[in-house]
PDB file of N, CA and C in Angstrom:
ATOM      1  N   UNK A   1     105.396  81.357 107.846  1.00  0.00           N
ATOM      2  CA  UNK A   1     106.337  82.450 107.833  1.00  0.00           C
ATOM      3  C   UNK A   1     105.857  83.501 108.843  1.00  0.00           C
ATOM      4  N   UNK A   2     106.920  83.576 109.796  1.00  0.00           N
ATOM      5  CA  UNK A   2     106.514  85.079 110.962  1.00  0.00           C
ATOM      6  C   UNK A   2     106.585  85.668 109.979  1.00  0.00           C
ATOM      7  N   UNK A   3     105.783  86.907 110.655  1.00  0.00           N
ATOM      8  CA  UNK A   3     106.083  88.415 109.876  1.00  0.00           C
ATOM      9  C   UNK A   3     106.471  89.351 110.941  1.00  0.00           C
ATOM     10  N   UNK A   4     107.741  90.077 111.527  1.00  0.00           N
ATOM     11  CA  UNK A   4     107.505  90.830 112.798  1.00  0.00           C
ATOM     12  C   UNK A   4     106.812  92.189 112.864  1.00  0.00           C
ATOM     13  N   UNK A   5     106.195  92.002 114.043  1.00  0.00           N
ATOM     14  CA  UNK A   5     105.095  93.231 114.838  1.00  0.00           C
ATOM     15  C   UNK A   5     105.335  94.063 114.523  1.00  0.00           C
ATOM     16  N   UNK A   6     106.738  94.856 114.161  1.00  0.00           N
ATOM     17  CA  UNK A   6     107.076  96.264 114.072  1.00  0.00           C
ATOM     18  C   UNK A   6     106.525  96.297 112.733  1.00  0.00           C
ATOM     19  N   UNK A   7     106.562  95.148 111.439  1.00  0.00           N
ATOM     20  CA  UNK A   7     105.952  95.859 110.353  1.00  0.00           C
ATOM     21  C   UNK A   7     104.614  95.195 110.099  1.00  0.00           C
ATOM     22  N   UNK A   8     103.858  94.754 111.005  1.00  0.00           N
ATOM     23  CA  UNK A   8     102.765  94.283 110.488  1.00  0.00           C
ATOM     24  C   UNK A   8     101.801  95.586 111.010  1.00  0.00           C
ATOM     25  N   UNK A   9     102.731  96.269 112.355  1.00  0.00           N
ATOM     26  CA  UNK A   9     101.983  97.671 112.729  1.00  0.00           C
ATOM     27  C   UNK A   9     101.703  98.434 111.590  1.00  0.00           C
ATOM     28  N   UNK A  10     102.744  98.432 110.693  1.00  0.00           N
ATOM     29  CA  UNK A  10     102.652  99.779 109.643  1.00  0.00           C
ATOM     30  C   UNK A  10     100.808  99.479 109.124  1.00  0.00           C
ATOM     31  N   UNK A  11     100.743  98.755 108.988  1.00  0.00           N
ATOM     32  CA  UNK A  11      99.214  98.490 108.879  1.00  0.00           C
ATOM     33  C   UNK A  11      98.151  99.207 109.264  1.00  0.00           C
ATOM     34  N   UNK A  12      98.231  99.662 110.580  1.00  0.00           N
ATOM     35  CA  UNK A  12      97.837 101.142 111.349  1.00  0.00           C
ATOM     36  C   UNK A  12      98.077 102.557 111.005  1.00  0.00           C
ATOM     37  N   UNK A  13      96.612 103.021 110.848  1.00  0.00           N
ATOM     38  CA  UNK A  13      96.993 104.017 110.664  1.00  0.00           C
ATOM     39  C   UNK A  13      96.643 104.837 112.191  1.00  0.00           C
ATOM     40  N   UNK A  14      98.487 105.582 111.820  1.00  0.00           N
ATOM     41  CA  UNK A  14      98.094 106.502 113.222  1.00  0.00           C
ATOM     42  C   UNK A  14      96.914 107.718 113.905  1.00  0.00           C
ATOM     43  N   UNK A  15      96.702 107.546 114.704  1.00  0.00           N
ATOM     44  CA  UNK A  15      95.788 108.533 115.431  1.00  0.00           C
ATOM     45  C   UNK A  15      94.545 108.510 115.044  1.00  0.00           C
ATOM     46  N   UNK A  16      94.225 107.068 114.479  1.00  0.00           N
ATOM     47  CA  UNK A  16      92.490 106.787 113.826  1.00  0.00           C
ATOM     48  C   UNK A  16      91.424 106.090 114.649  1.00  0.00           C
ATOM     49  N   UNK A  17      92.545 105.478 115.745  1.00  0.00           N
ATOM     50  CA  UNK A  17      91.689 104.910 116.943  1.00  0.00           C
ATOM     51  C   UNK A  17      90.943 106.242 117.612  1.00  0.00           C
ATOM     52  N   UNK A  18      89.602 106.352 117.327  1.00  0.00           N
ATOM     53  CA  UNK A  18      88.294 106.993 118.069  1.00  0.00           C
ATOM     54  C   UNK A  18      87.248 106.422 118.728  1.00  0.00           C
ATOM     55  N   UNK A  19      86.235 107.377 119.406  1.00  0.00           N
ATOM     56  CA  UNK A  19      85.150 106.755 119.508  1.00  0.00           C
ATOM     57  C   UNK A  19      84.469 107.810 118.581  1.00  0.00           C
ATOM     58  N   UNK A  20      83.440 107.056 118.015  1.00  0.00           N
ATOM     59  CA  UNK A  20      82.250 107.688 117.489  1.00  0.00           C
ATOM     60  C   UNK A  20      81.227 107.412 117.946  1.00  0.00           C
ATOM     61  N   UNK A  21      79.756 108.092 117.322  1.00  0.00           N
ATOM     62  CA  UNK A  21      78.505 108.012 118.105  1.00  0.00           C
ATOM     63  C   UNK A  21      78.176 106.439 118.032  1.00  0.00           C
ATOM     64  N   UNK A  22      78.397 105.625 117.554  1.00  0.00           N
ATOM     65  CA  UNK A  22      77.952 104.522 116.789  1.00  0.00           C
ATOM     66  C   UNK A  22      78.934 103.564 117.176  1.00  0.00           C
ATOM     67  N   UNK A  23      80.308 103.553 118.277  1.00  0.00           N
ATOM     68  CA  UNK A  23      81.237 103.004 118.599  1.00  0.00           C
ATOM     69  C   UNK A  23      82.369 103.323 118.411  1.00  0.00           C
ATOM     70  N   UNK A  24      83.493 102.361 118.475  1.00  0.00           N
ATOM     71  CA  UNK A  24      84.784 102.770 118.737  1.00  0.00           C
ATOM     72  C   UNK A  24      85.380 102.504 116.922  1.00  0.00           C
ATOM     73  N   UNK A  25      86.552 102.948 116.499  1.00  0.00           N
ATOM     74  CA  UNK A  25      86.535 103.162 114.963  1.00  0.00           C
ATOM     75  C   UNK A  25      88.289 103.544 114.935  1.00  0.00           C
ATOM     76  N   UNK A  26      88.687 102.801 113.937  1.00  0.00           N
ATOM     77  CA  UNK A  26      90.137 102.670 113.548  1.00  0.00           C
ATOM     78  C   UNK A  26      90.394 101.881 111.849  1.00  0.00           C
ATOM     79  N   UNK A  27      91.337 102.827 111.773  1.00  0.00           N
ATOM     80  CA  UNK A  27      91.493 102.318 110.469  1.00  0.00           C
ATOM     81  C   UNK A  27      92.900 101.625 109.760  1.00  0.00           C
ATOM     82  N   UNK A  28      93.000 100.736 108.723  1.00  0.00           N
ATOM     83  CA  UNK A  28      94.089 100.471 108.415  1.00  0.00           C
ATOM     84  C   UNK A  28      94.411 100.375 107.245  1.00  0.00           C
ATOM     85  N   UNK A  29      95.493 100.535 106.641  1.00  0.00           N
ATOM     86  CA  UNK A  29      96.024 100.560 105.440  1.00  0.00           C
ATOM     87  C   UNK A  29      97.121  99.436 104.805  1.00  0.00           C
ATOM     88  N   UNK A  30      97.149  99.586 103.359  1.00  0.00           N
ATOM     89  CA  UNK A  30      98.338  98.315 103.959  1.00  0.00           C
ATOM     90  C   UNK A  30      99.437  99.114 102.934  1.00  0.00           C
ATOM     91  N   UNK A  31     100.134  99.047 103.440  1.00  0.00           N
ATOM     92  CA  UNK A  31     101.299  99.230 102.903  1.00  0.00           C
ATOM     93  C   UNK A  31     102.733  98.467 102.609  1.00  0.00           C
ATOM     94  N   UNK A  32     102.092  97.506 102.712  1.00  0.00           N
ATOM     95  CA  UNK A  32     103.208  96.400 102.761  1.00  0.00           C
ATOM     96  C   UNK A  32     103.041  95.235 101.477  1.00  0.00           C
ATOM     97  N   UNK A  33     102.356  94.805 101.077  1.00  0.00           N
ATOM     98  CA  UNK A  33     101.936  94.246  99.820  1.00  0.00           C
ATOM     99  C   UNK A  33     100.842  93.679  99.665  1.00  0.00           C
ATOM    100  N   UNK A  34     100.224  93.351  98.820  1.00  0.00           N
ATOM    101  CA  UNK A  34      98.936  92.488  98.328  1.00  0.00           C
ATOM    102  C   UNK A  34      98.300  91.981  99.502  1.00  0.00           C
ATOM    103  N   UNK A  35      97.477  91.440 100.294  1.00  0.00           N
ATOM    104  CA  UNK A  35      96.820  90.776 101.327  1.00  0.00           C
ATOM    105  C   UNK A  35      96.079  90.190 100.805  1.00  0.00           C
ATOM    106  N   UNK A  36      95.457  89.162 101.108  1.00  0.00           N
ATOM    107  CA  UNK A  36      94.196  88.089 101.117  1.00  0.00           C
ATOM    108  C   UNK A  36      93.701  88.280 102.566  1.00  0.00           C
ATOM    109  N   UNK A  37      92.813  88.205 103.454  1.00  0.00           N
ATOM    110  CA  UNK A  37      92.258  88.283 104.332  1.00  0.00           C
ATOM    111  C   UNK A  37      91.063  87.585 104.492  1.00  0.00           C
ATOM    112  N   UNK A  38      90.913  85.989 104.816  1.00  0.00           N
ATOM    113  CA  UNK A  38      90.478  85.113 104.805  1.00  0.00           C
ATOM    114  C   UNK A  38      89.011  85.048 106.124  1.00  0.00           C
ATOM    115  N   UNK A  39      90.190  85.773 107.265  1.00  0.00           N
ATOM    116  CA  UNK A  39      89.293  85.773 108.767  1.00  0.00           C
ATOM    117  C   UNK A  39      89.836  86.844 109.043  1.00  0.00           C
ATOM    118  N   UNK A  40      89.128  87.877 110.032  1.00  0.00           N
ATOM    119  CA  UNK A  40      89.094  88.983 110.842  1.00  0.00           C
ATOM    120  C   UNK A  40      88.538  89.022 112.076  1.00  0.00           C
ATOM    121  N   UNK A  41      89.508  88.396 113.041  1.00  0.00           N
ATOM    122  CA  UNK A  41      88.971  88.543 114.470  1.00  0.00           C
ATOM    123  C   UNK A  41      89.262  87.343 115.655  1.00  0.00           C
ATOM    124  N   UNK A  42      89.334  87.599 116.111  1.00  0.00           N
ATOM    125  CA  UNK A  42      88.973  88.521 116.941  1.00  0.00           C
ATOM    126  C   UNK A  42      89.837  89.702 117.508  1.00  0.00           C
ATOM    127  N   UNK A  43      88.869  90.750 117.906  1.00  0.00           N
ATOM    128  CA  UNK A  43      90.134  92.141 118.320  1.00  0.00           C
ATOM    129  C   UNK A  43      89.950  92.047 119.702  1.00  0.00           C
ATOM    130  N   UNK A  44      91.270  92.226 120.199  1.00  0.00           N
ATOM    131  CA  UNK A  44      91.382  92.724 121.582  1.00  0.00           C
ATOM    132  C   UNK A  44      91.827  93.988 122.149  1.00  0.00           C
ATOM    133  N   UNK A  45      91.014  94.858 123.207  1.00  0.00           N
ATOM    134  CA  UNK A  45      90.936  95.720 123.263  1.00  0.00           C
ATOM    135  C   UNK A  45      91.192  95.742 124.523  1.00  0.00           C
ATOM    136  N   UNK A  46      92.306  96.327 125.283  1.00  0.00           N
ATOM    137  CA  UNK A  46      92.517  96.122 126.965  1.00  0.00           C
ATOM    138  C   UNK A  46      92.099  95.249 127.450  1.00  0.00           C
ATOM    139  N   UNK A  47      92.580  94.075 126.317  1.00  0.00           N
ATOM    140  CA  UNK A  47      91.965  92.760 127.452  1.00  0.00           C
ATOM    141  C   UNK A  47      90.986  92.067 126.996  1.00  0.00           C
ATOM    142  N   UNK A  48      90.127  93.150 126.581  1.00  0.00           N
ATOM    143  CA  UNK A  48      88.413  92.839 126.498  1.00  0.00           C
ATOM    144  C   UNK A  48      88.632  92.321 124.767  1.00  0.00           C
ATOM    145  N   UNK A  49      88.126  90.651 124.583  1.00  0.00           N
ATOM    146  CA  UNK A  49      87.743  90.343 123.649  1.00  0.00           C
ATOM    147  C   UNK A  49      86.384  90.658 122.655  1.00  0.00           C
ATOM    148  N   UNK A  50      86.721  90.577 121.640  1.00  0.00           N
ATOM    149  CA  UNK A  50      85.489  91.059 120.422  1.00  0.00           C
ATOM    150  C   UNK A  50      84.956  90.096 119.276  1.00  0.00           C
ATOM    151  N   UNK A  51      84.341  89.101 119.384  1.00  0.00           N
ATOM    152  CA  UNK A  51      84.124  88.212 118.161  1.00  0.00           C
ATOM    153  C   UNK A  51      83.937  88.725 116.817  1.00  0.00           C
ATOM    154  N   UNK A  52      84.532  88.367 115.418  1.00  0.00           N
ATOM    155  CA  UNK A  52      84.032  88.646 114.488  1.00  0.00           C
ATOM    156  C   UNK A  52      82.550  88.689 114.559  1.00  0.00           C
ATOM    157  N   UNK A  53      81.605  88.318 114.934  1.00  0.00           N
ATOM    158  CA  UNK A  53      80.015  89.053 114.385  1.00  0.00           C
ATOM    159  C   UNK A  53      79.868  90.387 115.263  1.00  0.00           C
ATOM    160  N   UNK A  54      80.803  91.265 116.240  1.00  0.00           N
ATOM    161  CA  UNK A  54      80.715  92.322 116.887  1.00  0.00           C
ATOM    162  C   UNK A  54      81.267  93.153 116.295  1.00  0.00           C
ATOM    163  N   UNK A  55      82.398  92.958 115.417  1.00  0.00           N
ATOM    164  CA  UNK A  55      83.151  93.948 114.564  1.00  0.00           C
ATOM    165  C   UNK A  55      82.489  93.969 113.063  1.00  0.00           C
ATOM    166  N   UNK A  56      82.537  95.294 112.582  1.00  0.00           N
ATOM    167  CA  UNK A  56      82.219  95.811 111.240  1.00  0.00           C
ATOM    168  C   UNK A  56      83.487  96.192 110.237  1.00  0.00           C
ATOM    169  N   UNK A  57      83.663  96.273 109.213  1.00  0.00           N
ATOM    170  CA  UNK A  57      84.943  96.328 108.508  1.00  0.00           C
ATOM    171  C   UNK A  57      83.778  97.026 107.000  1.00  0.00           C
ATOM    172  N   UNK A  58      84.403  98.397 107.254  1.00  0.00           N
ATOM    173  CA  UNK A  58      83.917  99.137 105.932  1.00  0.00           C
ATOM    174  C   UNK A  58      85.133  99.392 105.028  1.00  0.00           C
ATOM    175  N   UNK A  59      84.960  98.404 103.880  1.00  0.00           N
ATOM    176  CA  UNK A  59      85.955  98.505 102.520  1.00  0.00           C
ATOM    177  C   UNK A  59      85.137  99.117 101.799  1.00  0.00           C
ATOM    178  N   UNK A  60      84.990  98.381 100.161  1.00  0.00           N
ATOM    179  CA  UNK A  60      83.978  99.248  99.257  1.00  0.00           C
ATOM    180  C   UNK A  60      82.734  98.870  99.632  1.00  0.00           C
ATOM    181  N   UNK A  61      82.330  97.980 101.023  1.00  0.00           N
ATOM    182  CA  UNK A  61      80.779  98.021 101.313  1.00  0.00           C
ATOM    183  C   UNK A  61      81.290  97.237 102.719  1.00  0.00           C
ATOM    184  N   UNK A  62      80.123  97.980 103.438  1.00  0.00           N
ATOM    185  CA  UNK A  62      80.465  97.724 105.281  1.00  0.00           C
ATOM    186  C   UNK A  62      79.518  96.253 105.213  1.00  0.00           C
ATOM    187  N   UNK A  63      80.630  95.197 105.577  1.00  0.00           N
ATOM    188  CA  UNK A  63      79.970  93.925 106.275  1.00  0.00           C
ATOM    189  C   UNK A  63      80.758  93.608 107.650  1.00  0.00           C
ATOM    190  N   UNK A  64      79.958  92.907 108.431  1.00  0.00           N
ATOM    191  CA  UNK A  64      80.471  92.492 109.706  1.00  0.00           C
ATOM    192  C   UNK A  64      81.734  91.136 109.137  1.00  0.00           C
ATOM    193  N   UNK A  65      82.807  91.328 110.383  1.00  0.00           N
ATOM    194  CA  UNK A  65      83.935  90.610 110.171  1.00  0.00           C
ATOM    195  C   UNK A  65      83.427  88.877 109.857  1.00  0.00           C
ATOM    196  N   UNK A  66      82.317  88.519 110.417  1.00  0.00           N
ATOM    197  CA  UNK A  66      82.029  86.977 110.826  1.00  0.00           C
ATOM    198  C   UNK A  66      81.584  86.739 109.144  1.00  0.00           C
ATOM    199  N   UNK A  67      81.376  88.061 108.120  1.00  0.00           N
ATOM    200  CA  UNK A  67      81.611  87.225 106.221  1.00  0.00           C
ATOM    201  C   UNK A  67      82.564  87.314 105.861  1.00  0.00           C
ATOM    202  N   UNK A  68      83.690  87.441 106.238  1.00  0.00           N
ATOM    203  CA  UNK A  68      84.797  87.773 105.410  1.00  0.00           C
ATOM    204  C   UNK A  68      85.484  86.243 105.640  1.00  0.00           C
ATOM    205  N   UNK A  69      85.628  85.556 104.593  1.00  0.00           N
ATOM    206  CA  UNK A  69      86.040  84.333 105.046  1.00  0.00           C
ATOM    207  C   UNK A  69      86.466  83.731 103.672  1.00  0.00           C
ATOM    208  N   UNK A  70      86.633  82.408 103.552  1.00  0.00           N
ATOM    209  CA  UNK A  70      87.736  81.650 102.383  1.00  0.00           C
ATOM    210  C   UNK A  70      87.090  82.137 100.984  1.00  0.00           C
ATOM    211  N   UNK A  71      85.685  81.940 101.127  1.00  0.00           N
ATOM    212  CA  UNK A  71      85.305  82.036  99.915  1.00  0.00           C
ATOM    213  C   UNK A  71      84.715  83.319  99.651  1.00  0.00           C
ATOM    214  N   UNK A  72      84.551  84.167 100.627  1.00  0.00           N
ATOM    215  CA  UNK A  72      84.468  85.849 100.426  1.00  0.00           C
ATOM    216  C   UNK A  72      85.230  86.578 101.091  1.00  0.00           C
ATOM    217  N   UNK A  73      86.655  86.422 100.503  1.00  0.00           N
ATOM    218  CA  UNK A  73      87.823  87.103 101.559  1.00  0.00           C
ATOM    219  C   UNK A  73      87.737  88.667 101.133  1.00  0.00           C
ATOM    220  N   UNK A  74      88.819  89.163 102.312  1.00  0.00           N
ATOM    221  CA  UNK A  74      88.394  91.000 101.823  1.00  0.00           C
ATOM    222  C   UNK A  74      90.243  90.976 101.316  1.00  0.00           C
ATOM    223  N   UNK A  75      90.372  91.444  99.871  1.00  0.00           N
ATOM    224  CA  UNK A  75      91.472  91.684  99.339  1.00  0.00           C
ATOM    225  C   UNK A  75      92.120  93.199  99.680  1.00  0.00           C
ATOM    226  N   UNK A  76      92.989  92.905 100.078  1.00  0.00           N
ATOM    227  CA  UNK A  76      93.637  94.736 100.567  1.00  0.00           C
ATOM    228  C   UNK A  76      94.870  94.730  99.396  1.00  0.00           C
ATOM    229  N   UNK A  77      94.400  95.644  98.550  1.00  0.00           N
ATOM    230  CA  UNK A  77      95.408  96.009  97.368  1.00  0.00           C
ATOM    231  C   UNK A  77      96.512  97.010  98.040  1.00  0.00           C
ATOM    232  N   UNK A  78      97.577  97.219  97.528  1.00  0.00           N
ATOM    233  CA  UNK A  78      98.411  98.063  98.297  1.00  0.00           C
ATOM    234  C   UNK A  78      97.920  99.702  98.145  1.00  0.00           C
ATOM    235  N   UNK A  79      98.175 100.316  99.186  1.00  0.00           N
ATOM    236  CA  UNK A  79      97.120 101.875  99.344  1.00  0.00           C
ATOM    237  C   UNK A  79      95.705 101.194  99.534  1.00  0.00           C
ATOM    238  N   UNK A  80      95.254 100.125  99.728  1.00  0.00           N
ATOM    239  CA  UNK A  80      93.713  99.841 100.616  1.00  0.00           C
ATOM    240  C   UNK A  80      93.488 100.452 101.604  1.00  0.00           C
ATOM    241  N   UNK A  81      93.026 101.189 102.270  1.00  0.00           N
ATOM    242  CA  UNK A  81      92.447 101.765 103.502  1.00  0.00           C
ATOM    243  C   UNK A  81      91.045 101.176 103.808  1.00  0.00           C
ATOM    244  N   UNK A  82      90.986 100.711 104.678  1.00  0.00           N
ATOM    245  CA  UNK A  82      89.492 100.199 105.327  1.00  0.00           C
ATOM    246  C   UNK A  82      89.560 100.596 107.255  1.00  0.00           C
ATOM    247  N   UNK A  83      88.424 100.530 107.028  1.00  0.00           N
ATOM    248  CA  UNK A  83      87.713 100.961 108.754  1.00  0.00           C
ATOM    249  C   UNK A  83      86.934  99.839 109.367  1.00  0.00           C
ATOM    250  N   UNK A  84      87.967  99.883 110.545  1.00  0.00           N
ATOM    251  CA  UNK A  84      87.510  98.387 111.300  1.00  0.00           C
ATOM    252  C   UNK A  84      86.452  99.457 112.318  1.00  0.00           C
ATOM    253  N   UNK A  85      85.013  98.692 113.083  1.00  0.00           N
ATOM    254  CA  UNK A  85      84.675  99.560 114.070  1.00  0.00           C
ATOM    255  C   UNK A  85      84.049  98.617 114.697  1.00  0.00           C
ATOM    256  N   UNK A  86      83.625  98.529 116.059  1.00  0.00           N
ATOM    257  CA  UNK A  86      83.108  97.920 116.980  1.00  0.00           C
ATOM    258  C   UNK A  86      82.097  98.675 117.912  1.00  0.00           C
ATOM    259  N   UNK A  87      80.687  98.434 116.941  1.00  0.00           N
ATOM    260  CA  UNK A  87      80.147  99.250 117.190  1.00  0.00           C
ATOM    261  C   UNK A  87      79.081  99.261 118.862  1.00  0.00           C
ATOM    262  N   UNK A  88      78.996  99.971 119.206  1.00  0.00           N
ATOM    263  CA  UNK A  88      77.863 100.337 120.491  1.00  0.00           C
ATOM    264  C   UNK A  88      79.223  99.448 121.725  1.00  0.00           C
ATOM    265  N   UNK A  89      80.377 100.158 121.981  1.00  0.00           N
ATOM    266  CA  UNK A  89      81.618 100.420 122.275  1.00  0.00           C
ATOM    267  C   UNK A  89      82.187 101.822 122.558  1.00  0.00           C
ATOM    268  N   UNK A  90      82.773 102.224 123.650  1.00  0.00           N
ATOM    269  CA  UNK A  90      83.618 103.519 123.900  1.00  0.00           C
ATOM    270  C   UNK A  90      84.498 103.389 124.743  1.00  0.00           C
ATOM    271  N   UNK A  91      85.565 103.735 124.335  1.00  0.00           N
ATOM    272  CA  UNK A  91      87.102 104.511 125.285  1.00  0.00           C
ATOM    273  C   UNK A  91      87.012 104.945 125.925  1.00  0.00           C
ATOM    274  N   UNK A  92      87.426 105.215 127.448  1.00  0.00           N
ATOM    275  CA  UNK A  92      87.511 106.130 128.051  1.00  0.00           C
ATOM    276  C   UNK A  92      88.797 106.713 127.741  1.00  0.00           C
ATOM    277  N   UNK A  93      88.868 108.184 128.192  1.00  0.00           N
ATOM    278  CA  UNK A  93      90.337 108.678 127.421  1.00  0.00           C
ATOM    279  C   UNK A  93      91.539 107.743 128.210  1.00  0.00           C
ATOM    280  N   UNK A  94      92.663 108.416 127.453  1.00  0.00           N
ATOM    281  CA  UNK A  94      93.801 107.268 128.005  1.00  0.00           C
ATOM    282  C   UNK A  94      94.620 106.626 126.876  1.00  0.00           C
ATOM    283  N   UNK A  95      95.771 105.652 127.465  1.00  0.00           N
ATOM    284  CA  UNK A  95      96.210 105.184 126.650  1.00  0.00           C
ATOM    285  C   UNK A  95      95.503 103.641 126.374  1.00  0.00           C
ATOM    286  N   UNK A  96      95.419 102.572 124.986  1.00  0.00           N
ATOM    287  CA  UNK A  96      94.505 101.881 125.030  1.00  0.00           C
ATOM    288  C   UNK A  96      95.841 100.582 123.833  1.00  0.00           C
ATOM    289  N   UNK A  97      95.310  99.409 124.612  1.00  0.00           N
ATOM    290  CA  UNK A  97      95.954  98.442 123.388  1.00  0.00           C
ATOM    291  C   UNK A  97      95.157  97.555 122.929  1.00  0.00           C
ATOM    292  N   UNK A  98      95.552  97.695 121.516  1.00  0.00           N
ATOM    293  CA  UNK A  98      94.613  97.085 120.665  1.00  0.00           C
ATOM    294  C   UNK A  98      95.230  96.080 119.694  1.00  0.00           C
ATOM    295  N   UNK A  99      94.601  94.785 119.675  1.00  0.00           N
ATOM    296  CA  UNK A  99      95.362  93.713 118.478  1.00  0.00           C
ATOM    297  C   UNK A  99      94.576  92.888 118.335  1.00  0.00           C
ATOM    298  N   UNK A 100      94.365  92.984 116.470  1.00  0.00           N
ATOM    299  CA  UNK A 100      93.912  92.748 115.565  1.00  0.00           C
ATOM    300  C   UNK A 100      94.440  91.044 115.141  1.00  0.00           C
ATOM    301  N   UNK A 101      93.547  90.443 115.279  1.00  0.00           N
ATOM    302  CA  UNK A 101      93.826  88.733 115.037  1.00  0.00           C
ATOM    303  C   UNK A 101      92.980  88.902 113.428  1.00  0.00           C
ATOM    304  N   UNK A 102      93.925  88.177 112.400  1.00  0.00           N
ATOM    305  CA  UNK A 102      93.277  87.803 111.017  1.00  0.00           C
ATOM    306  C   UNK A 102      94.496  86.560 110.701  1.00  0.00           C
ATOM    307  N   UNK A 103      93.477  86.045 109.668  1.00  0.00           N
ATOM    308  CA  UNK A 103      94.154  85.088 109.031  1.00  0.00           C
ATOM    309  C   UNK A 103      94.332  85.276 107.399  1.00  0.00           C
ATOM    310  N   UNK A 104      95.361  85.134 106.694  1.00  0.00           N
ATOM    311  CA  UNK A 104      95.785  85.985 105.552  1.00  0.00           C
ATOM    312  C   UNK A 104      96.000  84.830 104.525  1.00  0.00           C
ATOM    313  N   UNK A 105      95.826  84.481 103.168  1.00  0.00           N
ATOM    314  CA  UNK A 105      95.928  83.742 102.255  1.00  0.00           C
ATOM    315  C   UNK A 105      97.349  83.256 102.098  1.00  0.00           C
ATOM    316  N   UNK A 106      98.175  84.771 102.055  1.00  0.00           N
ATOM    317  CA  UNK A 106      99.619  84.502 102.084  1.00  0.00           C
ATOM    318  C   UNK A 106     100.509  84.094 102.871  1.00  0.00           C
ATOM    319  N   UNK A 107     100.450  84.717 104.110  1.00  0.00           N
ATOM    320  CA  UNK A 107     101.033  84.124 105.368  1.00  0.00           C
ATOM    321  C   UNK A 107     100.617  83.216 106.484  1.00  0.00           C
ATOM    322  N   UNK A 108      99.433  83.077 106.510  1.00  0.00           N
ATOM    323  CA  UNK A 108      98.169  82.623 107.747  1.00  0.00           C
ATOM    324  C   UNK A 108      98.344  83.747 108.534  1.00  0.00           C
ATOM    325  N   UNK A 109      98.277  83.166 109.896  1.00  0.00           N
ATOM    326  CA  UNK A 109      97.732  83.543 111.095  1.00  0.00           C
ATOM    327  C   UNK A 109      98.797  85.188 111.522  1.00  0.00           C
ATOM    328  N   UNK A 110      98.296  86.528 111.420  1.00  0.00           N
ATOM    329  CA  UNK A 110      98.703  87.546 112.022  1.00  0.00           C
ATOM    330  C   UNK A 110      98.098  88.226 113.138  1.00  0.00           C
ATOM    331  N   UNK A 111      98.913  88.749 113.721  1.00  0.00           N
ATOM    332  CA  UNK A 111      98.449  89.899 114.991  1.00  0.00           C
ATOM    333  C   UNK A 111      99.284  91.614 114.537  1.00  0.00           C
ATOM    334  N   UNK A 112      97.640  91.776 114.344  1.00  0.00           N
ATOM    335  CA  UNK A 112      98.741  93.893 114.352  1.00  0.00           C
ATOM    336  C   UNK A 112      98.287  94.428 115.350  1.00  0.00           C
ATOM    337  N   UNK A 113      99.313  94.668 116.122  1.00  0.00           N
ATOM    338  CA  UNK A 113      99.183  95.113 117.536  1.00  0.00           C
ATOM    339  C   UNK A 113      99.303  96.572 117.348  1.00  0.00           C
ATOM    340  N   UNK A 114      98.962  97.387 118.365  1.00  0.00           N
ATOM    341  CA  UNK A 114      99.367  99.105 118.579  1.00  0.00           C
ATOM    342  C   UNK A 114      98.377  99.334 119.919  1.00  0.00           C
ATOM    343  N   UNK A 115      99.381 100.402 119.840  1.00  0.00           N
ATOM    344  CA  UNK A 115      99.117 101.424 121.036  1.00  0.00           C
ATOM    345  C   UNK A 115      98.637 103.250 120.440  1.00  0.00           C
ATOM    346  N   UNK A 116      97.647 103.297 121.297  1.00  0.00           N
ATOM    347  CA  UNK A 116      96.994 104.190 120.779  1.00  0.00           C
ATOM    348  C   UNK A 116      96.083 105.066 122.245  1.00  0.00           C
ATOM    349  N   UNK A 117      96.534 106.773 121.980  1.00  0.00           N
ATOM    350  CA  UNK A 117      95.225 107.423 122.935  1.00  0.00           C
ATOM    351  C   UNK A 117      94.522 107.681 122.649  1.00  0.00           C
ATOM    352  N   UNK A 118      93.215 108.253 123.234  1.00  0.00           N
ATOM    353  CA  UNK A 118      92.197 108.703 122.988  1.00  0.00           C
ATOM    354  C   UNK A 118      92.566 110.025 124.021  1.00  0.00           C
ATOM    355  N   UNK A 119      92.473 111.115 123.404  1.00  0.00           N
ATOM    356  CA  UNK A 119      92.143 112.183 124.256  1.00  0.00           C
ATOM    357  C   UNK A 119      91.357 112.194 125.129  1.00  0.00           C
TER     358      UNK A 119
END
């Protein structure tokens, strides 16, 4: 089952794409229903690919994307907020595109795409 881009964005939360001291940092929510989240990754970032063991995902405890998998999936209850970050990473200001590759219990294979600046 597609799911289309315009609502898999809602997933994003706006204006959370930063850099911090520690890397680049964005967050998402779900607002759309229940999730299973099986795999997380890879993210692409202008291009520039990111393997799950480069990305971090802080839910109720920060593990790198490369555990989140069949038999320790990360469940996003509806109102879940978690923080994806890629750390020792920075933006230059500008506009920047970013999409999020996971694989989901319910649907399989998604992309949440967005566009996002950095001051």
């Amino acid at each position: 089952m597609a799911i289309p881009t315009a609502l898999l964005r809602r997933f994003y939360v706006g204006q959370s794409l930063q850099n911090k001291d520690d890397g680049i940092e964005f967050k998402l929510a779900n607002h759309i229903a229940p999730t299973t989240i099986l795999a997380l990754g890879p993210i692409e970032v202008d291009g520039d690919l990111f393997a799950p063991d480069q990305i971090m995902v802080h839910a109720s405890r920060p593990r790198p994307a490369n555990a989140i998998r069949e038999g320790a999936p990360l469940f996003l209850s509806m109102g879940k907020v978690v923080s994806i970050s890629i750390p020792d990473e920075q933006l230059p200001p500008g506009r920047h595109q970013v999409i999020v590759h996971a694989l989901t219990k319910e649907v399989g294979p998604v992309s949440i795409e967005f566009d996002e600046t950095i001051p």
